[in-house]
Structures are given as structure tokens and as C-alpha cells.
Protein backbone atom coordinates (compact mmCIF):
# COMPACT_ATOMS: atom_id res chain seq x y z
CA UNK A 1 -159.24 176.61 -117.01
CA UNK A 2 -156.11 176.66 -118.38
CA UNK A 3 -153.26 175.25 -116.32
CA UNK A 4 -153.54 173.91 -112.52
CA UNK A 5 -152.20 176.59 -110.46
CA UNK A 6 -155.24 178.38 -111.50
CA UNK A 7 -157.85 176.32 -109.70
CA UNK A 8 -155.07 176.73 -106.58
CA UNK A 9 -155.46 180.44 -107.34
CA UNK A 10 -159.15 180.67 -107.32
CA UNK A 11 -158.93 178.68 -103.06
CA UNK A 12 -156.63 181.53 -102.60
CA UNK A 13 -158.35 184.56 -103.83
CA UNK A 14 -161.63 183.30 -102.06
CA UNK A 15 -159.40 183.20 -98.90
CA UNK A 16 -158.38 186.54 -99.01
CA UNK A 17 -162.17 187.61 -99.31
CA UNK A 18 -162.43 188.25 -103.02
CA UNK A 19 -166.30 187.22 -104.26
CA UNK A 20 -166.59 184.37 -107.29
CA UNK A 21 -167.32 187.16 -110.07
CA UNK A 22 -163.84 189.35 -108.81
CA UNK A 23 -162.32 186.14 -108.93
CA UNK A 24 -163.53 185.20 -112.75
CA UNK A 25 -162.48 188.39 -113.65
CA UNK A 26 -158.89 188.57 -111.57
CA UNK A 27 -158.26 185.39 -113.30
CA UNK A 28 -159.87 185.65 -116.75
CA UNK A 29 -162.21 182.86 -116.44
CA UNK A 30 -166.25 182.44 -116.10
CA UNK A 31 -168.08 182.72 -112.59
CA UNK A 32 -169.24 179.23 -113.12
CA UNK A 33 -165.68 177.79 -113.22
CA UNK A 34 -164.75 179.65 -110.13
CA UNK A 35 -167.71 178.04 -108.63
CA UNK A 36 -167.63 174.87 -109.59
CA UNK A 37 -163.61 174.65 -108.36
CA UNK A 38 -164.90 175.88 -105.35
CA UNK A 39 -167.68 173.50 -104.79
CA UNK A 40 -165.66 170.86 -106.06
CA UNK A 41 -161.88 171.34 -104.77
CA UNK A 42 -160.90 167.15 -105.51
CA UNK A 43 -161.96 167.96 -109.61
CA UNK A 44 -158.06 169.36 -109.17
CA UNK A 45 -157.09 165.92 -108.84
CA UNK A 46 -158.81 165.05 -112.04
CA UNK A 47 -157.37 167.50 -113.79
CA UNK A 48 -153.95 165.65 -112.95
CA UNK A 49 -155.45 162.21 -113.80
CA UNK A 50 -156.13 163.32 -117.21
CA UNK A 51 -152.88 165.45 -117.99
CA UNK A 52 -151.37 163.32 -121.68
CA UNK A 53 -148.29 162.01 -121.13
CA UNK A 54 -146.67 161.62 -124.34
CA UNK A 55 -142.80 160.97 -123.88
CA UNK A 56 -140.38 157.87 -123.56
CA UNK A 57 -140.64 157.95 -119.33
CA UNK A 58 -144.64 157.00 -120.63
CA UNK A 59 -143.94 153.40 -120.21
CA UNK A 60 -142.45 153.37 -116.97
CA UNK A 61 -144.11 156.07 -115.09
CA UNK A 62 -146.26 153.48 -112.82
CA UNK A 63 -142.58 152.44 -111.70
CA UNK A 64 -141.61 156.11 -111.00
CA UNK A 65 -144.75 156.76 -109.19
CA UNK A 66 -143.75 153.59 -107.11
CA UNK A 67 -140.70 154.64 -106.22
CA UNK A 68 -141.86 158.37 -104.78
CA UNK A 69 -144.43 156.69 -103.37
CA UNK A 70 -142.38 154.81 -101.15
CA UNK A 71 -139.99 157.72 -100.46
CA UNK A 72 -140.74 161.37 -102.06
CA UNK A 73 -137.27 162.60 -101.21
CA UNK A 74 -135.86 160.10 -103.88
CA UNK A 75 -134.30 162.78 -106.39
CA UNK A 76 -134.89 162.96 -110.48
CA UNK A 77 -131.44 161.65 -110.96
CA UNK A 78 -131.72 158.71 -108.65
CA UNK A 79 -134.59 157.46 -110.38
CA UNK A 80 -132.87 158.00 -113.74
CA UNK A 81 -129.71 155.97 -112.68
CA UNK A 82 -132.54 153.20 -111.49
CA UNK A 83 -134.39 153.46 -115.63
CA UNK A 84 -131.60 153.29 -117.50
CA UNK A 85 -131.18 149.86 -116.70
CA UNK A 86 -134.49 148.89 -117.02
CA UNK A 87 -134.37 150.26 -120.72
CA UNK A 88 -135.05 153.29 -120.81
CA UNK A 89 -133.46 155.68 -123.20
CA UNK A 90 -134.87 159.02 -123.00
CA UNK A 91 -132.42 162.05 -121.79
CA UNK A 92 -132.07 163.05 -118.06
CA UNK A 93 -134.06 166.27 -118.55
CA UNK A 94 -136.92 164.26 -119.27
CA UNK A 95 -136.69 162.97 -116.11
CA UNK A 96 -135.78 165.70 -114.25
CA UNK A 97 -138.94 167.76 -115.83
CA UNK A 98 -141.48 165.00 -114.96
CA UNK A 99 -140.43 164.37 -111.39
CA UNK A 100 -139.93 168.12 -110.31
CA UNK A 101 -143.57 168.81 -112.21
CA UNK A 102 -145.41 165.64 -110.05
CA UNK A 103 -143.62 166.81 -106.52
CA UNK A 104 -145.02 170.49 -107.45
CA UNK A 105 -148.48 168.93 -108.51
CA UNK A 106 -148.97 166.78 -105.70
CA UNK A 107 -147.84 169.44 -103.19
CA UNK A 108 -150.70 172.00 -104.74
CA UNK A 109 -153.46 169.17 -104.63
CA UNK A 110 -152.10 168.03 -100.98
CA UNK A 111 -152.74 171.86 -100.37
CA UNK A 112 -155.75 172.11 -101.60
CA UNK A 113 -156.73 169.63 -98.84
CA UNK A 114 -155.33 171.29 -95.86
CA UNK A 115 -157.33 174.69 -96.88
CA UNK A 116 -160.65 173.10 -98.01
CA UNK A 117 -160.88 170.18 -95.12
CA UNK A 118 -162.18 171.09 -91.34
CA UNK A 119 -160.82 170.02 -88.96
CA UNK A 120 -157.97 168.17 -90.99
CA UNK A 121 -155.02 170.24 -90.78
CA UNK A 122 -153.03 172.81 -88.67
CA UNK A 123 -149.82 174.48 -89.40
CA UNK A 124 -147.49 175.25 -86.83
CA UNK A 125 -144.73 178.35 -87.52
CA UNK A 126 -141.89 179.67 -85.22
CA UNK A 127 -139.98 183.05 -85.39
CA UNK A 128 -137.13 185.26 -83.66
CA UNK A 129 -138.68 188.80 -82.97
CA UNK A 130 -136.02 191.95 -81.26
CA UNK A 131 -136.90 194.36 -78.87
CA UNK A 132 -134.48 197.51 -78.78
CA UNK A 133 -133.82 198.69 -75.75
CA UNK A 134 -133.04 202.66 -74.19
CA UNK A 135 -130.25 201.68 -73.55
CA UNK A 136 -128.87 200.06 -76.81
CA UNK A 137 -129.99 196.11 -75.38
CA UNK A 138 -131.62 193.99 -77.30
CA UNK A 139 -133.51 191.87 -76.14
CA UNK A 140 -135.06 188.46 -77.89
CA UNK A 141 -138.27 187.14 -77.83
CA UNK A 142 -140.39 184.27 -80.32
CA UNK A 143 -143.66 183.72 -81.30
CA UNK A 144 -145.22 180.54 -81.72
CA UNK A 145 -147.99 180.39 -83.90
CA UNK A 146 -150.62 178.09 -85.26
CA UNK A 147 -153.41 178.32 -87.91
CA UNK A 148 -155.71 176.00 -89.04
CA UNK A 149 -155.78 175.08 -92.38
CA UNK A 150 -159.83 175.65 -92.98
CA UNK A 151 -161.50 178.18 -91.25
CA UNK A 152 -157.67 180.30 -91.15
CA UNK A 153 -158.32 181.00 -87.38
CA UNK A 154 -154.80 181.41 -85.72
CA UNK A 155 -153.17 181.36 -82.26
CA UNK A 156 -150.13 183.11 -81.78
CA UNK A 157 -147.89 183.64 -78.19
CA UNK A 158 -144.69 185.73 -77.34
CA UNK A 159 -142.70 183.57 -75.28
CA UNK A 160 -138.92 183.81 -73.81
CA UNK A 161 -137.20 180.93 -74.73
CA UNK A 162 -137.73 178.56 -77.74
CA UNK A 163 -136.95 175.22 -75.85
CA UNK A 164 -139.34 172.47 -76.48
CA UNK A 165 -141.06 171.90 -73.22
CA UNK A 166 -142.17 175.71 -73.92
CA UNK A 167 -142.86 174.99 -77.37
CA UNK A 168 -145.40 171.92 -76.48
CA UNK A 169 -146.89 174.34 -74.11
CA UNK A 170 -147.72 176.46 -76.36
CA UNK A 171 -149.08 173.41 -78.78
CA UNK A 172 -151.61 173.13 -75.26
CA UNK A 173 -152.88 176.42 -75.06
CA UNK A 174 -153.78 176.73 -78.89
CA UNK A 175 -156.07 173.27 -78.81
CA UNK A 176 -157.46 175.26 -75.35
CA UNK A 177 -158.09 178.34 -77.82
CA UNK A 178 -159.33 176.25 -80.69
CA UNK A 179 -161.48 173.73 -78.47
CA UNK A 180 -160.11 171.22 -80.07
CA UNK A 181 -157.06 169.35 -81.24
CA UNK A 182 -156.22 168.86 -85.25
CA UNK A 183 -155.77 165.58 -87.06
CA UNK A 184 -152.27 166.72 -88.07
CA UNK A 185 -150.29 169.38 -87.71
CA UNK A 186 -147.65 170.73 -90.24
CA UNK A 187 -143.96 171.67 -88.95
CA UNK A 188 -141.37 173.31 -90.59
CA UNK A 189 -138.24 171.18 -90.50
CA UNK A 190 -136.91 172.87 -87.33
CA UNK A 191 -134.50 171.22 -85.16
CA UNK A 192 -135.80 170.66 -82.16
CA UNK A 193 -139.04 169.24 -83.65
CA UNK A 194 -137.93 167.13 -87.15
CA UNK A 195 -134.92 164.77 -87.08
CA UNK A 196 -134.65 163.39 -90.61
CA UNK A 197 -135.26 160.68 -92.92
CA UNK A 198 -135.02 157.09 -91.59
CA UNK A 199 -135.83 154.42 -93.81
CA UNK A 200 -137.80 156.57 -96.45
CA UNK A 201 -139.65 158.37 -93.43
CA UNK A 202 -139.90 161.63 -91.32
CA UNK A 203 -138.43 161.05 -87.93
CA UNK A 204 -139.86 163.04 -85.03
CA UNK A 205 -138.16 164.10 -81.65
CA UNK A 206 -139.08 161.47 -79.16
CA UNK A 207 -141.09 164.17 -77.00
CA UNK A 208 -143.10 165.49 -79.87
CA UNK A 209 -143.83 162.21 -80.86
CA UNK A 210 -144.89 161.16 -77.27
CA UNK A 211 -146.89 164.44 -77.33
CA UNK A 212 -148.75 163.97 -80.52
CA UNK A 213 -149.36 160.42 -79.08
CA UNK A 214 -151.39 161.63 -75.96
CA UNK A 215 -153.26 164.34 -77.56
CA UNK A 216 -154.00 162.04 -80.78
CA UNK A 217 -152.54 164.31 -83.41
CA UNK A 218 -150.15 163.19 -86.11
CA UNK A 219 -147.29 165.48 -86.85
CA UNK A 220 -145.84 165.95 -90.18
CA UNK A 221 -143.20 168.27 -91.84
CA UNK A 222 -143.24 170.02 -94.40
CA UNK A 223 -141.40 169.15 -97.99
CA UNK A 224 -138.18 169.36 -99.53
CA UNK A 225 -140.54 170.66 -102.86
CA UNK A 226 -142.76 172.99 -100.80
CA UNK A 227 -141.19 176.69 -102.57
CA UNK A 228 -144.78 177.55 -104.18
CA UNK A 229 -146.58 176.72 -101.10
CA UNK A 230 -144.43 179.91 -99.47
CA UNK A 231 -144.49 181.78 -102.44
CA UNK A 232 -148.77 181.21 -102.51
CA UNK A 233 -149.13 181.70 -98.30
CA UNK A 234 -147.35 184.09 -95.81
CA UNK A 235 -145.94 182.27 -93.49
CA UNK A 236 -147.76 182.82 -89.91
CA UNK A 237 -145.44 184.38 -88.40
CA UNK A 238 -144.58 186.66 -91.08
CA UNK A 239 -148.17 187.77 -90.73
CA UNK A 240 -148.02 188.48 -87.09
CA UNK A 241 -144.81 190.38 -87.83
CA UNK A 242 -146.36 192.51 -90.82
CA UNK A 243 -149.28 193.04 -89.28
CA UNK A 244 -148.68 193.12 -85.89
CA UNK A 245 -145.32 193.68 -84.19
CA UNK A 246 -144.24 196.14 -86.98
CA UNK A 247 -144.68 199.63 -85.22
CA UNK A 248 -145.75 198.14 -82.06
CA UNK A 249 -144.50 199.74 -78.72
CA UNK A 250 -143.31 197.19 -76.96
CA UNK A 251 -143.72 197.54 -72.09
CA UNK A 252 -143.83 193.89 -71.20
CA UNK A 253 -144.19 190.14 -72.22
CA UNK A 254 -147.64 190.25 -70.77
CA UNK A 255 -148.45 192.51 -72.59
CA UNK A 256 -147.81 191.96 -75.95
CA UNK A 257 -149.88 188.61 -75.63
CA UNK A 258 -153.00 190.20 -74.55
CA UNK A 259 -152.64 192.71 -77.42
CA UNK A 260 -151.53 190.12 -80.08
CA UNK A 261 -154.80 187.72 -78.81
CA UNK A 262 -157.10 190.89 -79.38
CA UNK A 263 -155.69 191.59 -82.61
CA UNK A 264 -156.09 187.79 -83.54
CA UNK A 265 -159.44 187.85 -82.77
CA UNK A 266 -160.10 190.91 -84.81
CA UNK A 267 -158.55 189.31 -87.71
CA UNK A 268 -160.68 186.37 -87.51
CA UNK A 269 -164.09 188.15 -86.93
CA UNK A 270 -162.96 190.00 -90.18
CA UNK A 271 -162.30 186.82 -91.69
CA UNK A 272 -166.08 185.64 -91.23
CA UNK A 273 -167.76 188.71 -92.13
């Protein structure tokens, strides 16, 4: 196994159905590897344990993991401004290198966790979808979505308007659909749903937070150094719109949900097979 994003590749090869000895040979390694990466999804983390280190940040690297571990949004040139007085002279690249590398890292292995954990994860998407009218209206509709991060199962629902009493409602009917409600659920950073930073941490909107409170989820968005997790997934919605709504004749609202659920449900039978 030569680099990291490999064992990320192998969880995402088997997820899209491939068998151990297609993935070996997709990814030029033995069936055992695959297998044991598999089997084993935390030796990732070990991997990252035992990465060498050689360089002048070596010496105060258990300060720069302090310092993202109180707040990852801290930036490479904040925490070079904090070394230099502490005494160290290496070059801003340096730092810049090692910080963007560990965000990337930890990202993949907190990844890794969300698609190899039941019950431990959801993700929640949210997306604009046009209907074009006879009559040259167009007329907007969105689709909430939600997929959970192990078995890949996924609720989706057209709905009219995107405000967030709808929005929760939708968060209802997908723990009806699933049976169940998630330990945590992954957001974007939309607007009516993440807030910002305050003190180092992700501030919900009240009402999502009193939501997630009642149902006993946590909710948490996703990261400023997420770009590989979108290049590595589709988002949900981007699915539904692939595979579903592109070439789809659209009558009515009711509709379209009782098609979209049937599809779904295809998709995850075929999933299981």
C-alpha cells in the first residue's frame, strides 16, 4: 500500500460493488491487502501514526496538533505567526504543507468512519431542481435528501419551499423511513441550518439545535478542508438529479415523490444484492 488515499479508495470501490480481487487489480495491489483494509478500516489510522516526520516543525508538532485540536479552522499561517516566536525557524511552506496534509488526512480517516460505522452517521444534502413549463414558466422545486453513511440507503423528497419548518419535516419522515434516528447527521454549511464559528465551534440555528435535542441526534457541518470528500462521493442530490430527474416527465408534486421513493428503493435493493 503505497500512499493513504489508497486504503480510502479500496472503501470506495467496494461501495460501488466492485469484488476484493477487481479491486487488487483496479488498484495494483494484492487481494489480501484489499481485505485486510476492509476488515480492518482503523489500520488507516495507523498508517498516519507511523508517517516519519523529518523537518524543523518536528519539534513542535504536539503544539500544532493542540492548537487544531482546539479549533480546526485555525489557518497554516496563523499557526506560523504563533511558532515563530516560540523558535521556530523553518519557512512558511513548511507549515503550510504540514497543516493542509493533516486537515486532508484527518478528513479521509474521519470518512472512513462515517462509511464503515452503522448506525453512526447520516448526511443530509439540499438542491434547487426546474420544471419548464408549456407555457415558457418555470417553476421551482427542491429535494431534500439523506443517506446514511453505512449501509448507503437514502431518502429523498420533492418539496415546494426550502424554509426550515419544511426542512425539519422532512428530517421526520426520513428517521420514519429509516426506523430509526442517526447519532449525527452531516450538513452542508447552508444558511438556514449552520451559523458560524463561535468560540472555536460550529454554531447551529436555534430550531435545529432544539430539533436535534428532542430526537437525540447531534448535528455537525461539514469542513472548510472537505474538497476530496466531493471529489471521492457524489453529492446526494447530484445522484437523484443524474439518475433520476434527468429525462423525467414531470405531472405533479405527488407524483414525482412516489416515483423518486420507488426508484430509491430500487437503488438500494441493488445495493444489497
Amino acid at each position: 500500500m503505497k500512499k493513504l488515499e489508497d486504503v480510502v479508495d479500496i472503501h470506495d470501490l467496494k461501495r460501488q460493488g466492485l469484488s476484493q480481487r477487481q479491486i487488487a487489480r483496479r488498484l495494483g495491489i494484492h487481494r489480501q491487502t484489499v481485505k485486510k483494509y476492509l476488515d480492518n478500516p482503523d489500520l488507516v489510522q495507523q498508517r498516519y501514526r507511523r508517517r516519519a516526520r523529518g523537518s524543523k516543525l518536528d519539534p513542535y508538532w504536539d503544539q500544532v496538533l493542540s492548537w487544531l485540536e482546539d479549533d480546526p479552522e485555525y489557518t497554516a499561517v496563523w499557526i506560523y505567526d504563533h511558532l515563530v516566536p516560540l523558535g521556530f525557524e523553518g519557512s512558511y511552506e513548511i507549515v503550510k504543507r504540514k497543516v493542509r496534509s493533516l486537515k486532508e488526512q484527518k478528513q479521509q480517516i474521519a470518512y472512513l468512519r462515517f462509511e464503515t460505522e452503522p448506525g453512526y452517521l447520516a448526511q443530509v444534502d439540499f438542491g434547487e431542481f426546474q420544471v419548464d413549463r408549456p407555457d415558457g414558466r418555470v417553476d421551482k422545486y427542491y429535494a431534500f435528501v439523506m443517506i446514511l453513511g453505512y449501509s448507503r440507503k437514502s431518502y429523498g423528497e420533492f418539496i415546494e419551499g426550502c424554509d426550515l419548518p419544511t426542512f425539519l419535516d422532512c428530517h421526520i419522515h426520513a428517521f420514519h423511513y429509516f426506523g430509526g434516528v442517526p447519532g449525527k447527521i452531516l450538513y452542508d454549511r447552508m444558511r438556514n441550518v449552520f451559523v458560524g464559528k463561535v468560540a472555536g465551534k460550529a454554531k447551529f440555528n436555534s430550531t435545529l439545535q432544539g430539533f436535534a435535542l428532542h430526537y437525540g441526534f447531534t448535528p455537525v457541518v461539514a469542513p472548510a478542508y472537505a474538497a476530496w470528500v466531493k471529489g471521492k462521493v457524489e453529492r446526494p442530490y447530484h445522484f437523484i438529479r443524474e439518475g433520476f430527474w434527468r429525462g423525467y416527465n414531470f405531472t405533479n408534486l405527488a407524483r414525482a415523490n412516489q416515483d423518486l421513493w420507488a426508484w430509491l428503493s430500487m437503488k438500494d435493493e441493488q445495493r444489497t444484492e
